[in-house]
PDB file of N, CA and C in Angstrom:
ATOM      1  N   UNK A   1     102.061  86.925 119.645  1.00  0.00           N
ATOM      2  CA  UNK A   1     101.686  85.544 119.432  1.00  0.00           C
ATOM      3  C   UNK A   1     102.712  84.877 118.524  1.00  0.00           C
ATOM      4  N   UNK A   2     103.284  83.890 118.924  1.00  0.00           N
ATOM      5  CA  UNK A   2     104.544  83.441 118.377  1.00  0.00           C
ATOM      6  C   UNK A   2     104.119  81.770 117.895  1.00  0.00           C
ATOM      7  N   UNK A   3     103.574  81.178 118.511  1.00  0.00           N
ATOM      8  CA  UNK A   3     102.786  79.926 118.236  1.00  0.00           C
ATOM      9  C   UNK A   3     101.620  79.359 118.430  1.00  0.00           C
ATOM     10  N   UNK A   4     101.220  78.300 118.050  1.00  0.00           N
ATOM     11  CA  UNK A   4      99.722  78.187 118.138  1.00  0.00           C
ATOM     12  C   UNK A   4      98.917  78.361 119.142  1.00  0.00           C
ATOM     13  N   UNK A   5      99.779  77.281 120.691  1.00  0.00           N
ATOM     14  CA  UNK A   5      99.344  77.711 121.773  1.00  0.00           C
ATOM     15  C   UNK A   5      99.190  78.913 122.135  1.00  0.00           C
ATOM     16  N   UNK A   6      99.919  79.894 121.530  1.00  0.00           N
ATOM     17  CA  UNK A   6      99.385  80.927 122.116  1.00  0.00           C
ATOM     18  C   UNK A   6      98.569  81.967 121.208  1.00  0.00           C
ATOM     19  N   UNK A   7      97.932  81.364 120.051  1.00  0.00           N
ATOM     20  CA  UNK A   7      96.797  81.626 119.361  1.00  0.00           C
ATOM     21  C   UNK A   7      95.530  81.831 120.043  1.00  0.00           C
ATOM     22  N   UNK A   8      95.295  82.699 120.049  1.00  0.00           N
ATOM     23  CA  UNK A   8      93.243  82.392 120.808  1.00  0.00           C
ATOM     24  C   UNK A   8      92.452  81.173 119.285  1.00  0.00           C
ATOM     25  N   UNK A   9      91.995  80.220 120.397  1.00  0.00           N
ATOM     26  CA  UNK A   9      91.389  79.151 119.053  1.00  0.00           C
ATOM     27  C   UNK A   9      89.978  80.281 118.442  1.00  0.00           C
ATOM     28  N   UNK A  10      89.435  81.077 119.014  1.00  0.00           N
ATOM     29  CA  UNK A  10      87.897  81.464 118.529  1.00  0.00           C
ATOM     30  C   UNK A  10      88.714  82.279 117.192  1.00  0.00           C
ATOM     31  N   UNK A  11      89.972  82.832 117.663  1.00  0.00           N
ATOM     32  CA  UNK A  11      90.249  84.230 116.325  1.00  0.00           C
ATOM     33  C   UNK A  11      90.749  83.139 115.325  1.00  0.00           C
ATOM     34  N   UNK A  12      91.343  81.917 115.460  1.00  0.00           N
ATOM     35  CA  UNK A  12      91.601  81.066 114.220  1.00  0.00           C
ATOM     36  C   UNK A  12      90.391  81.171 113.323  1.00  0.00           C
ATOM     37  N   UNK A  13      89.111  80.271 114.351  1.00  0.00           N
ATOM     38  CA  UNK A  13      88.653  80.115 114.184  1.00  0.00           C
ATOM     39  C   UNK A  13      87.452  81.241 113.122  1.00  0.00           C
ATOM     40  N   UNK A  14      87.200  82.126 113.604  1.00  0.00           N
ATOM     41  CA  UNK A  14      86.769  83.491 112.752  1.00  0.00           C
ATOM     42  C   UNK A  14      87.640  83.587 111.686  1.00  0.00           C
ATOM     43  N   UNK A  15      89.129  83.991 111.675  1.00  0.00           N
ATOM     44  CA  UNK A  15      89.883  84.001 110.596  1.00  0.00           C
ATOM     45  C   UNK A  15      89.837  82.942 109.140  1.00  0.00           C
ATOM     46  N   UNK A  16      89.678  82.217 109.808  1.00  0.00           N
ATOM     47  CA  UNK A  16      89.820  80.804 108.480  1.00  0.00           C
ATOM     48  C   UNK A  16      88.347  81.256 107.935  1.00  0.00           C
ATOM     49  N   UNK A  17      87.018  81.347 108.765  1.00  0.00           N
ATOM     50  CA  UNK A  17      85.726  81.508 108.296  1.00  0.00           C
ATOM     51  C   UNK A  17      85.516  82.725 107.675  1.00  0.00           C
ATOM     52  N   UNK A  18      86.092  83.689 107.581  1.00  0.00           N
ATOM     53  CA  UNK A  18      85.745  84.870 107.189  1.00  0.00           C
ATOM     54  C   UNK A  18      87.054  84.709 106.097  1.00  0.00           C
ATOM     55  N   UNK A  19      88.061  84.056 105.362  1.00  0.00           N
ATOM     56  CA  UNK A  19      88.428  83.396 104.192  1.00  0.00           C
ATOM     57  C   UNK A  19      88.024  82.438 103.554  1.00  0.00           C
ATOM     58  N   UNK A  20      87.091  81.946 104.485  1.00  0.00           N
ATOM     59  CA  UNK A  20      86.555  80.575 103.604  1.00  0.00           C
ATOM     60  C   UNK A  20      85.171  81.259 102.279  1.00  0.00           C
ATOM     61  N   UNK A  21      85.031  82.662 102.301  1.00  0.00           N
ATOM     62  CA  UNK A  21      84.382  83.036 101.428  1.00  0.00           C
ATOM     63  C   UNK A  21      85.030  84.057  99.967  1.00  0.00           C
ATOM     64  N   UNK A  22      84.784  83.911  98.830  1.00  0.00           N
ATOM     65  CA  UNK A  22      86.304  83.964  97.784  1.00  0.00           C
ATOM     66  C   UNK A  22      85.383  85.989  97.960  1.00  0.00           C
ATOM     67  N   UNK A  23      84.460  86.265  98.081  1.00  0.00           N
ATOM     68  CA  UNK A  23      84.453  87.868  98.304  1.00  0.00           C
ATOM     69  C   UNK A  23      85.114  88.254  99.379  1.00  0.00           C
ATOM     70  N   UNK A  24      85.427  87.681  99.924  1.00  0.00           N
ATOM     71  CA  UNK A  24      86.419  88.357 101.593  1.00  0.00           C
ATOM     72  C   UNK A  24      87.875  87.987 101.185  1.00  0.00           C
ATOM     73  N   UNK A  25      87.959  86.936 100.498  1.00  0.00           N
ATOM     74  CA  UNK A  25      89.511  86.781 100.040  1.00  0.00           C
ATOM     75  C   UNK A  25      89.823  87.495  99.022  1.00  0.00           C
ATOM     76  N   UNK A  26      88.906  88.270  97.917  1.00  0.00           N
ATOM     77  CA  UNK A  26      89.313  89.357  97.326  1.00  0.00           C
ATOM     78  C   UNK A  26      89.318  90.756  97.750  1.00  0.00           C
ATOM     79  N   UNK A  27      88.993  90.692  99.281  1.00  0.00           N
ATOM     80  CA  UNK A  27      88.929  91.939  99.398  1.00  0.00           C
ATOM     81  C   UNK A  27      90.554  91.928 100.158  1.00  0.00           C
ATOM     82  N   UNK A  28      90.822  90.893 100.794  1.00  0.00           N
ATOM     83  CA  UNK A  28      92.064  90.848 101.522  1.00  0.00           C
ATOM     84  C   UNK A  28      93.002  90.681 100.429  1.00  0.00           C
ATOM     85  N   UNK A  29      92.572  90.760  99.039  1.00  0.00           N
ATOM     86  CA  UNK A  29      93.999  90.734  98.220  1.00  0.00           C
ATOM     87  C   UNK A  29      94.253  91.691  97.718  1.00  0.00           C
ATOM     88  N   UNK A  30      92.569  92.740  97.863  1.00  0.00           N
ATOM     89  CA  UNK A  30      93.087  94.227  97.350  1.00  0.00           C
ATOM     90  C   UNK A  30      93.730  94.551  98.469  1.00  0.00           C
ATOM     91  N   UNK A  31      93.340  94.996  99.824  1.00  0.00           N
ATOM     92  CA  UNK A  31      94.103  95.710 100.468  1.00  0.00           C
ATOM     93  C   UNK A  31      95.517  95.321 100.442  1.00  0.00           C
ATOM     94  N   UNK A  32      96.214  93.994 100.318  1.00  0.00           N
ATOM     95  CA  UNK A  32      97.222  93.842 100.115  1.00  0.00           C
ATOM     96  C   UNK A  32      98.274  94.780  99.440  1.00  0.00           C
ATOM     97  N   UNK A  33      97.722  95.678  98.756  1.00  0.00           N
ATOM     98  CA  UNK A  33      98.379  96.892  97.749  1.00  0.00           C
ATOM     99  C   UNK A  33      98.211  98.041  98.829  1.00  0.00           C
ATOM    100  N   UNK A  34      97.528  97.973  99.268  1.00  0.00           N
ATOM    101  CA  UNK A  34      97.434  99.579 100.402  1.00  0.00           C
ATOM    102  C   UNK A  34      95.694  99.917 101.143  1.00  0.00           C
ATOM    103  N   UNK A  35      95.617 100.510 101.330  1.00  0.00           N
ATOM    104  CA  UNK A  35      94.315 101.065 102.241  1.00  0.00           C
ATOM    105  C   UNK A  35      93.321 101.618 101.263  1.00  0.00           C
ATOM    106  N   UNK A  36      92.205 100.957 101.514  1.00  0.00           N
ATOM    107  CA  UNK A  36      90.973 101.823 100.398  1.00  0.00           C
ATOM    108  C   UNK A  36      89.880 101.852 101.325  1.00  0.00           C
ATOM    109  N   UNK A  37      88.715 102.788 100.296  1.00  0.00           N
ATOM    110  CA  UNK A  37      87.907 102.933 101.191  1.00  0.00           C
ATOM    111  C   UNK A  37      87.039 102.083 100.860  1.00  0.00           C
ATOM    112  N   UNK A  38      85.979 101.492 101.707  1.00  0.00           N
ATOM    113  CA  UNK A  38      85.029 100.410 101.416  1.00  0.00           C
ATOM    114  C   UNK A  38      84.430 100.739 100.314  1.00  0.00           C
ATOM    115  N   UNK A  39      83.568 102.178  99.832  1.00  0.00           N
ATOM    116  CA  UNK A  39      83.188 102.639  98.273  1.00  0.00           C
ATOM    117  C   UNK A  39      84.071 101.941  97.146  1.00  0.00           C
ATOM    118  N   UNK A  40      84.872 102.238  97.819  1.00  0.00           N
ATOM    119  CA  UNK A  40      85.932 101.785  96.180  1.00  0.00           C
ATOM    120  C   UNK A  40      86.099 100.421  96.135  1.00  0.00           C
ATOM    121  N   UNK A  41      86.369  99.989  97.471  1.00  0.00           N
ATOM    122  CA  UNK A  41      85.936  98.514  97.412  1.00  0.00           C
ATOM    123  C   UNK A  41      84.821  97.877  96.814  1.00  0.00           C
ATOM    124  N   UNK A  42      83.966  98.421  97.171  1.00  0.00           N
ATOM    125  CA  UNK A  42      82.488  97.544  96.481  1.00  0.00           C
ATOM    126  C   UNK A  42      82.662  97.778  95.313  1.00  0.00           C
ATOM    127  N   UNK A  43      82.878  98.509  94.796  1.00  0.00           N
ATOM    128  CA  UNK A  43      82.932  99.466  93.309  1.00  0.00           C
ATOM    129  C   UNK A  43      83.346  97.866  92.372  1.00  0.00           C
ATOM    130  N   UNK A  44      83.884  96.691  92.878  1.00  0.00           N
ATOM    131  CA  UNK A  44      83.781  95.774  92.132  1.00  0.00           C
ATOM    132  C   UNK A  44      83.077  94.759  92.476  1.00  0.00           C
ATOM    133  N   UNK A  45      82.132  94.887  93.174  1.00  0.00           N
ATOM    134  CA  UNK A  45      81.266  93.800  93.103  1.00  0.00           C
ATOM    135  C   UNK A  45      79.842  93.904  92.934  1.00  0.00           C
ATOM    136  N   UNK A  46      78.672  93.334  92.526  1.00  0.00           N
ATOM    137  CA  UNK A  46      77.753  93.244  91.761  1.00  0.00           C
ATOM    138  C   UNK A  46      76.853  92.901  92.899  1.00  0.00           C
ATOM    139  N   UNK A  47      76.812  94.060  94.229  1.00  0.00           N
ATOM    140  CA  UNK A  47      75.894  93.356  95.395  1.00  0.00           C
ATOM    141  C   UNK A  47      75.730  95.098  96.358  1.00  0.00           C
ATOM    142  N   UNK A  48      74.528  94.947  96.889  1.00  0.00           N
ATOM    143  CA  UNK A  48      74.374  96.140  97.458  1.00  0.00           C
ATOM    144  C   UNK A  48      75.382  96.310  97.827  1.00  0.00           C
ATOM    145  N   UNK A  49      75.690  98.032  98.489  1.00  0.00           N
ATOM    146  CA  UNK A  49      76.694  98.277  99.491  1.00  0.00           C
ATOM    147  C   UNK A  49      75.895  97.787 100.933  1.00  0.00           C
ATOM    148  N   UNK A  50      75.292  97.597 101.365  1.00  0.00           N
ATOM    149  CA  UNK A  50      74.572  97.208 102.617  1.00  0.00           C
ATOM    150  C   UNK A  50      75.083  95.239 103.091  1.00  0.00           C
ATOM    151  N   UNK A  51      74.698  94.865 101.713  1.00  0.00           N
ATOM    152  CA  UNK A  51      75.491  93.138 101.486  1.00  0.00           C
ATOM    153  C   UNK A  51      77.273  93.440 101.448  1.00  0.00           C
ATOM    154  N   UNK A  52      77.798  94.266 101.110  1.00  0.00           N
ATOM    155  CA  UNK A  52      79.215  94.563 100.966  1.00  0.00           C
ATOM    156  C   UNK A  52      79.655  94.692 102.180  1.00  0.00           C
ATOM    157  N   UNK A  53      79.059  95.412 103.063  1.00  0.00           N
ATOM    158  CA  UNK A  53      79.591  95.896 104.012  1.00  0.00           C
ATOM    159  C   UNK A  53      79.347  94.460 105.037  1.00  0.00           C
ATOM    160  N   UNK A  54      78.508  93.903 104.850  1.00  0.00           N
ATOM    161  CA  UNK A  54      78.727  92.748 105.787  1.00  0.00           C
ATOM    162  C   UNK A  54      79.618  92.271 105.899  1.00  0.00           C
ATOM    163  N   UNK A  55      80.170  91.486 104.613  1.00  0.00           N
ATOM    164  CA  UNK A  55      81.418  90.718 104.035  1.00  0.00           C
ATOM    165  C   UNK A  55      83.069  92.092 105.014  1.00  0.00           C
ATOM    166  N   UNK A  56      82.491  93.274 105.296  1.00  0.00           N
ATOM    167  CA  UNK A  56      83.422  93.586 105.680  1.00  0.00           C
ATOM    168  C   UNK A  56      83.444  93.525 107.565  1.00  0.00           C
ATOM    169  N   UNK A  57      82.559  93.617 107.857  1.00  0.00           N
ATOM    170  CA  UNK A  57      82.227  93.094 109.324  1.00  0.00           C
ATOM    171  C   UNK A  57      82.817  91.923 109.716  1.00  0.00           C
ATOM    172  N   UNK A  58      82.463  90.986 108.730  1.00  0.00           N
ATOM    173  CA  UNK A  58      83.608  89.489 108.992  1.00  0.00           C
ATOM    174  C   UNK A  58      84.595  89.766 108.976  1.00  0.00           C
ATOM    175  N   UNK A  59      85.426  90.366 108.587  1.00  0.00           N
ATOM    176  CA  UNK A  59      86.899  90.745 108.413  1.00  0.00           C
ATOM    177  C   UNK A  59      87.321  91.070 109.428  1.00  0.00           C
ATOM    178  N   UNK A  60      86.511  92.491 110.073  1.00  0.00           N
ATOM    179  CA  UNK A  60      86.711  93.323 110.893  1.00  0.00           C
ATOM    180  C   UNK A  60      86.672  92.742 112.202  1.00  0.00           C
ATOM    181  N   UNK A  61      85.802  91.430 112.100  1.00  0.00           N
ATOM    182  CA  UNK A  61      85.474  90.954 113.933  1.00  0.00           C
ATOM    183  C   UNK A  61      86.579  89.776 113.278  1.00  0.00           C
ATOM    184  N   UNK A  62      86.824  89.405 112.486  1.00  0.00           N
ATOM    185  CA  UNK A  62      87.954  88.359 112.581  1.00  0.00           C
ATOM    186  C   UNK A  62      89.287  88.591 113.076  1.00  0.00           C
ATOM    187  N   UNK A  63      89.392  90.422 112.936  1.00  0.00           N
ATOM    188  CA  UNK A  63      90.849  90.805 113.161  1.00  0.00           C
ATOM    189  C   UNK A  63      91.726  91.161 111.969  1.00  0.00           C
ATOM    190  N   UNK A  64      91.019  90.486 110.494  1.00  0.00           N
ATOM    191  CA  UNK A  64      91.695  90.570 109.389  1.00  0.00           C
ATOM    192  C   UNK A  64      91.900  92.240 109.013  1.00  0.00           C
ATOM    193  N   UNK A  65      90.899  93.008 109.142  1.00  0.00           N
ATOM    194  CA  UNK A  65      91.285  94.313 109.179  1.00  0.00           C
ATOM    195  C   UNK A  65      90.947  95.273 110.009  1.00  0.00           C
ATOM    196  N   UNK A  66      91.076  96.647 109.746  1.00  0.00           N
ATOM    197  CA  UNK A  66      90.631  97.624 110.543  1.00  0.00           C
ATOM    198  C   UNK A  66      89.856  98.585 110.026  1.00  0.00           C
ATOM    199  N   UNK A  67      88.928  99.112 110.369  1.00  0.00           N
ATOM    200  CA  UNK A  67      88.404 100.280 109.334  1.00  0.00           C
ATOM    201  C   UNK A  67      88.594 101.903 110.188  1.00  0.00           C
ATOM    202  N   UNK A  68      88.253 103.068 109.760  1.00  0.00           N
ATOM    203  CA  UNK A  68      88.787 103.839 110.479  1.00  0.00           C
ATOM    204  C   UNK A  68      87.316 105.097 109.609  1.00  0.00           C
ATOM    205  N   UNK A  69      86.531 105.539 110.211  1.00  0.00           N
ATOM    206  CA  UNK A  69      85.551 106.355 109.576  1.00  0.00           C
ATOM    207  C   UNK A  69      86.241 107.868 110.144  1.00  0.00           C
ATOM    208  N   UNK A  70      86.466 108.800 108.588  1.00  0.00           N
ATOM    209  CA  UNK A  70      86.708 109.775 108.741  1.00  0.00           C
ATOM    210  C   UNK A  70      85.685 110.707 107.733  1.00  0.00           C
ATOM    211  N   UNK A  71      84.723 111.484 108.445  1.00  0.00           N
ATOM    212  CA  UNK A  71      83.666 112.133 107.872  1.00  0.00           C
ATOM    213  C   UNK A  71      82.546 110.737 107.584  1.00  0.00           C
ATOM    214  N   UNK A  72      82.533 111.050 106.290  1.00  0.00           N
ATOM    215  CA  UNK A  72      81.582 110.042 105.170  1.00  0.00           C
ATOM    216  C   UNK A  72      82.071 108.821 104.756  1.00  0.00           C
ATOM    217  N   UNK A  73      83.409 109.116 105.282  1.00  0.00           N
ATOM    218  CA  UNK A  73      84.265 107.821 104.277  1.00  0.00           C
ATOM    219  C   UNK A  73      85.275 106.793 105.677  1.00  0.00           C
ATOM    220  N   UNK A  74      84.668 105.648 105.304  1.00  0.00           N
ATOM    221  CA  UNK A  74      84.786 104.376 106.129  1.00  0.00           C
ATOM    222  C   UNK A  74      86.226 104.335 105.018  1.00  0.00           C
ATOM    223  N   UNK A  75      87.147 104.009 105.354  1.00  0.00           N
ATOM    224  CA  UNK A  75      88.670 103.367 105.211  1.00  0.00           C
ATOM    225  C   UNK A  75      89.214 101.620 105.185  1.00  0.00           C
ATOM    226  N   UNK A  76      89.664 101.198 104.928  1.00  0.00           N
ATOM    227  CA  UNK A  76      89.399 100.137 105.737  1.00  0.00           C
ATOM    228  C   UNK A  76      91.118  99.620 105.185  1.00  0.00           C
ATOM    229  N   UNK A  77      91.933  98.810 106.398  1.00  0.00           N
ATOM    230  CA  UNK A  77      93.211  98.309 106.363  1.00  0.00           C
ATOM    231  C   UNK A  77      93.337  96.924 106.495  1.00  0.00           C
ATOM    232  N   UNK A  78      94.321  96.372 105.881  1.00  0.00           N
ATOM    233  CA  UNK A  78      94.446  94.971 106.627  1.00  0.00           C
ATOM    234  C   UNK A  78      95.331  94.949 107.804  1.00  0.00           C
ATOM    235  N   UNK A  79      95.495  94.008 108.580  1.00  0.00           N
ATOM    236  CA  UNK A  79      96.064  93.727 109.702  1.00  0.00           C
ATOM    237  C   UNK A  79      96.811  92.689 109.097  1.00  0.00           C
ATOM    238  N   UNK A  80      98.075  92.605 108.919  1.00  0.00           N
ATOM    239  CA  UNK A  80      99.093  91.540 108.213  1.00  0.00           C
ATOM    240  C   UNK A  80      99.117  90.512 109.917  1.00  0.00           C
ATOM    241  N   UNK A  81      99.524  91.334 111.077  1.00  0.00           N
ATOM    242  CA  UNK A  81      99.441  90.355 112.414  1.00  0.00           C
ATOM    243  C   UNK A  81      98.458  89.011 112.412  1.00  0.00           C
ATOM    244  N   UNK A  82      97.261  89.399 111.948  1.00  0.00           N
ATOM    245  CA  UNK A  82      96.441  88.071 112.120  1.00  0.00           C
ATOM    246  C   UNK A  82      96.540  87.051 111.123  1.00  0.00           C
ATOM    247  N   UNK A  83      97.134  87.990 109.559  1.00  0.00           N
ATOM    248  CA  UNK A  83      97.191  86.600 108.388  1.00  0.00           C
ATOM    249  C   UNK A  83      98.415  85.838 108.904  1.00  0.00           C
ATOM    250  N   UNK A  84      99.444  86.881 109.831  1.00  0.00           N
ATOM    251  CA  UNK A  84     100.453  86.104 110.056  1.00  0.00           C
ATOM    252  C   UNK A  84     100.675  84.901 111.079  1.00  0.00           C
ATOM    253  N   UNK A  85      99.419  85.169 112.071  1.00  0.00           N
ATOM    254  CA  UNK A  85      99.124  84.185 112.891  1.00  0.00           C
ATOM    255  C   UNK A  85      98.698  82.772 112.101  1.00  0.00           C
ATOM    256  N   UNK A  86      97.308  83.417 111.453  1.00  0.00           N
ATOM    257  CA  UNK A  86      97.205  81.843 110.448  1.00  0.00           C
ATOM    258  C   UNK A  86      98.087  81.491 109.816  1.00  0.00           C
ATOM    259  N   UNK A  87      99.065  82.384 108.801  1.00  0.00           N
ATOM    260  CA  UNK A  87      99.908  81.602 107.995  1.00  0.00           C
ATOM    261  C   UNK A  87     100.796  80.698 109.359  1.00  0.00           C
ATOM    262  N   UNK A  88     101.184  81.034 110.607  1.00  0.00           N
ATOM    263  CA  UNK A  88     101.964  80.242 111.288  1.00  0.00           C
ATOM    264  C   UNK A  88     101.861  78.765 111.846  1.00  0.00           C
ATOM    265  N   UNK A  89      99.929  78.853 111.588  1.00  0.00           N
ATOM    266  CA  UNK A  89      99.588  77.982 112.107  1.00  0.00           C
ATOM    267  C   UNK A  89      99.236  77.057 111.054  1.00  0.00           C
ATOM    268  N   UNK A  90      99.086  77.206 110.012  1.00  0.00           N
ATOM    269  CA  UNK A  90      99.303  75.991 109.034  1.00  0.00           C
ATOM    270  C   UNK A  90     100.293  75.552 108.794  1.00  0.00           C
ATOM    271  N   UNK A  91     101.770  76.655 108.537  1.00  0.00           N
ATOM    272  CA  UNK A  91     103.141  76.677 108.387  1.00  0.00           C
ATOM    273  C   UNK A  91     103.320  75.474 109.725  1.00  0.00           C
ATOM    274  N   UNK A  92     103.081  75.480 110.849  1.00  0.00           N
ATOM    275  CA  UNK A  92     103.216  74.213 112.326  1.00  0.00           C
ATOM    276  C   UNK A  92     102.885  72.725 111.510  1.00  0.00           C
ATOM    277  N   UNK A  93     101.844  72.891 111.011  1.00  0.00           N
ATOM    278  CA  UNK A  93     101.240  71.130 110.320  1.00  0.00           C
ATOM    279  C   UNK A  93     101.850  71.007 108.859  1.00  0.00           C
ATOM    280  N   UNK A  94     101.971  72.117 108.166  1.00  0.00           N
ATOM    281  CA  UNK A  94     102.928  71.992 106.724  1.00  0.00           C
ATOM    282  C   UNK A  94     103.887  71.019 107.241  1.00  0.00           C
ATOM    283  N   UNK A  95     105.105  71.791 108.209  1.00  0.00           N
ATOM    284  CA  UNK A  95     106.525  71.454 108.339  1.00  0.00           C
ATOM    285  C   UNK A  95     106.036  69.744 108.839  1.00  0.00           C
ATOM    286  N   UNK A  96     105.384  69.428 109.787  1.00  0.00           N
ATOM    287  CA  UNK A  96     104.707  68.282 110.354  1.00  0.00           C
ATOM    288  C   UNK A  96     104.567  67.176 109.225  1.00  0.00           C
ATOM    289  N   UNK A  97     103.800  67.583 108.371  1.00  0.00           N
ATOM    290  CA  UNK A  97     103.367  66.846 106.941  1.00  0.00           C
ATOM    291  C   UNK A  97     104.780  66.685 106.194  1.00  0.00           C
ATOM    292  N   UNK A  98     105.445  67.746 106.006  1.00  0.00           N
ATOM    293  CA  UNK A  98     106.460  67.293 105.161  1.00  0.00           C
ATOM    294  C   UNK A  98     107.498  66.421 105.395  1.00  0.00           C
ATOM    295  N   UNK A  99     107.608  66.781 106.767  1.00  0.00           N
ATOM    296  CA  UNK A  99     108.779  65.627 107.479  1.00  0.00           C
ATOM    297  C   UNK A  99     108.172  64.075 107.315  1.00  0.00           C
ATOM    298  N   UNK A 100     106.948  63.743 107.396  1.00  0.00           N
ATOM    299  CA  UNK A 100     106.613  62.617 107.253  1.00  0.00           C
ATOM    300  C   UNK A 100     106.676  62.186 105.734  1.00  0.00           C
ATOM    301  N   UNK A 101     106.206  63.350 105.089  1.00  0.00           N
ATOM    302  CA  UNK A 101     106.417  63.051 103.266  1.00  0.00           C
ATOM    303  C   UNK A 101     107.812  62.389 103.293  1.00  0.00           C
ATOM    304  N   UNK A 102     108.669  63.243 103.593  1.00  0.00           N
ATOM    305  CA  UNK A 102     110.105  63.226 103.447  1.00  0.00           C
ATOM    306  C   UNK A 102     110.514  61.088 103.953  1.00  0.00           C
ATOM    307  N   UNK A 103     110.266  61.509 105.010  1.00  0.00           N
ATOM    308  CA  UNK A 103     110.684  60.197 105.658  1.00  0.00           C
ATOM    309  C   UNK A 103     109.961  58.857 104.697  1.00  0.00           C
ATOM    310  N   UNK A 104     108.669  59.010 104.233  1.00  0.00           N
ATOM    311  CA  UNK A 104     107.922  58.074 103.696  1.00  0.00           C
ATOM    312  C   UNK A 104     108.751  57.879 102.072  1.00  0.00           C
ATOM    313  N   UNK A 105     109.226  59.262 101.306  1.00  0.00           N
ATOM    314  CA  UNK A 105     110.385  58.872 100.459  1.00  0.00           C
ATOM    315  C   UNK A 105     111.372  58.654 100.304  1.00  0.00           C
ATOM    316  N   UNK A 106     112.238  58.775 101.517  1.00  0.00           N
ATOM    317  CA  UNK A 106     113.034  58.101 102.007  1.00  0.00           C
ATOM    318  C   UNK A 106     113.174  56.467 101.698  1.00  0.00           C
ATOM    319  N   UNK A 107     111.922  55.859 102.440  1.00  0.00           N
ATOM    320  CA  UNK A 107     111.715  54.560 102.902  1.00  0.00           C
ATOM    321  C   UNK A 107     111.450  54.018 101.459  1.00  0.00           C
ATOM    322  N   UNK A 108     110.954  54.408 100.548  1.00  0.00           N
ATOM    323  CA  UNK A 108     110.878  54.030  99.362  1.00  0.00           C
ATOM    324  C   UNK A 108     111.564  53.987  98.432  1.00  0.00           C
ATOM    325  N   UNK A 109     112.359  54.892  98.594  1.00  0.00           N
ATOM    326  CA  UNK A 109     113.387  54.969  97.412  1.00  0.00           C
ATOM    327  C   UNK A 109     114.967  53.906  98.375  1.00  0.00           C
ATOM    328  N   UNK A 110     114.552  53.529  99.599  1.00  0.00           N
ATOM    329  CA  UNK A 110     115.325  52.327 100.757  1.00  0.00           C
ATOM    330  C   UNK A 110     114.936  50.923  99.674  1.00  0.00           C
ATOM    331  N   UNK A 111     113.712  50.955  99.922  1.00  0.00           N
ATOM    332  CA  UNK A 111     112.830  49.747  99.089  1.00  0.00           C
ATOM    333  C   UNK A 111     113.358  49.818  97.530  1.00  0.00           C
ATOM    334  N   UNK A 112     113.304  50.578  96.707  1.00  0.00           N
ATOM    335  CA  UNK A 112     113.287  50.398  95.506  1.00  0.00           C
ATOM    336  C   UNK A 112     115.035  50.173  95.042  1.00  0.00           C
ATOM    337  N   UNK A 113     115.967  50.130  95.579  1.00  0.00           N
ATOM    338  CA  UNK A 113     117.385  50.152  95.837  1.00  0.00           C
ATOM    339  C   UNK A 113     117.804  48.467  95.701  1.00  0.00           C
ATOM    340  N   UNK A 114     116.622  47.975  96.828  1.00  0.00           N
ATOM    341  CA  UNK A 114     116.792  46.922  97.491  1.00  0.00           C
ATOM    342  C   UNK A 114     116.361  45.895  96.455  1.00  0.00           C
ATOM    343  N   UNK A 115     115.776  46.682  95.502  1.00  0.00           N
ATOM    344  CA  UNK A 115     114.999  45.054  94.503  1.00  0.00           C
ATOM    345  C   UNK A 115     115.380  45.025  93.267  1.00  0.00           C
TER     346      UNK A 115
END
């Protein structure tokens, strides 16, 4: 997947929603360091493991990670492919936005020359 069009809109769509909650965005900033297991994961938050593990289901059907159960112990990875899809697809309307920033200070600092 190289651009938006060729984004599936539902996995945006899951992706952004399953960050739009700050316990799923801390869990995607631990794995950012490497692979843990969901235990150790919860191990910082102040909510059943049964409520924990939900917050990791969103992840998991978003694409944001992977989990991998070996014995007793659930694993769980991020998938950098899908943050990299979203980061591409805001990075499309960033560059969009800025060119117009750009041009709009342009035109002003045209104007302020002029008087």
């Amino acid at each position: 997947m190289t651009n938006y069009s060729m984004i599936d809109s539902h996995m945006l769509d899951r992706g952004f929603g399953a960050l739009a909650d700050a316990t799923r965005r801390d869990i995607i900033a631990r794995l950012s360091t490497g692979e843990a297991s969901v235990t150790d994961l919860a191990a910082g938050y102040d909510m059943a493991l049964p409520s924990f593990l939900q917050h990791v289901r969103v992840l998991e059907a978003a694409g944001l990670i992977t989990t991998v159960k070996t014995g007793r112990v659930r694993t769980c990875r991020l998938e950098t492919q899908r943050l990299a899809d979203l980061d591409r697809w805001i990075a499309r309307y960033h560059a969009a936005w800025q060119g117009r920033l750009d041009r709009l200070g342009d035109l002003l600092n045209q104007k302020g020359d002029t008087q």
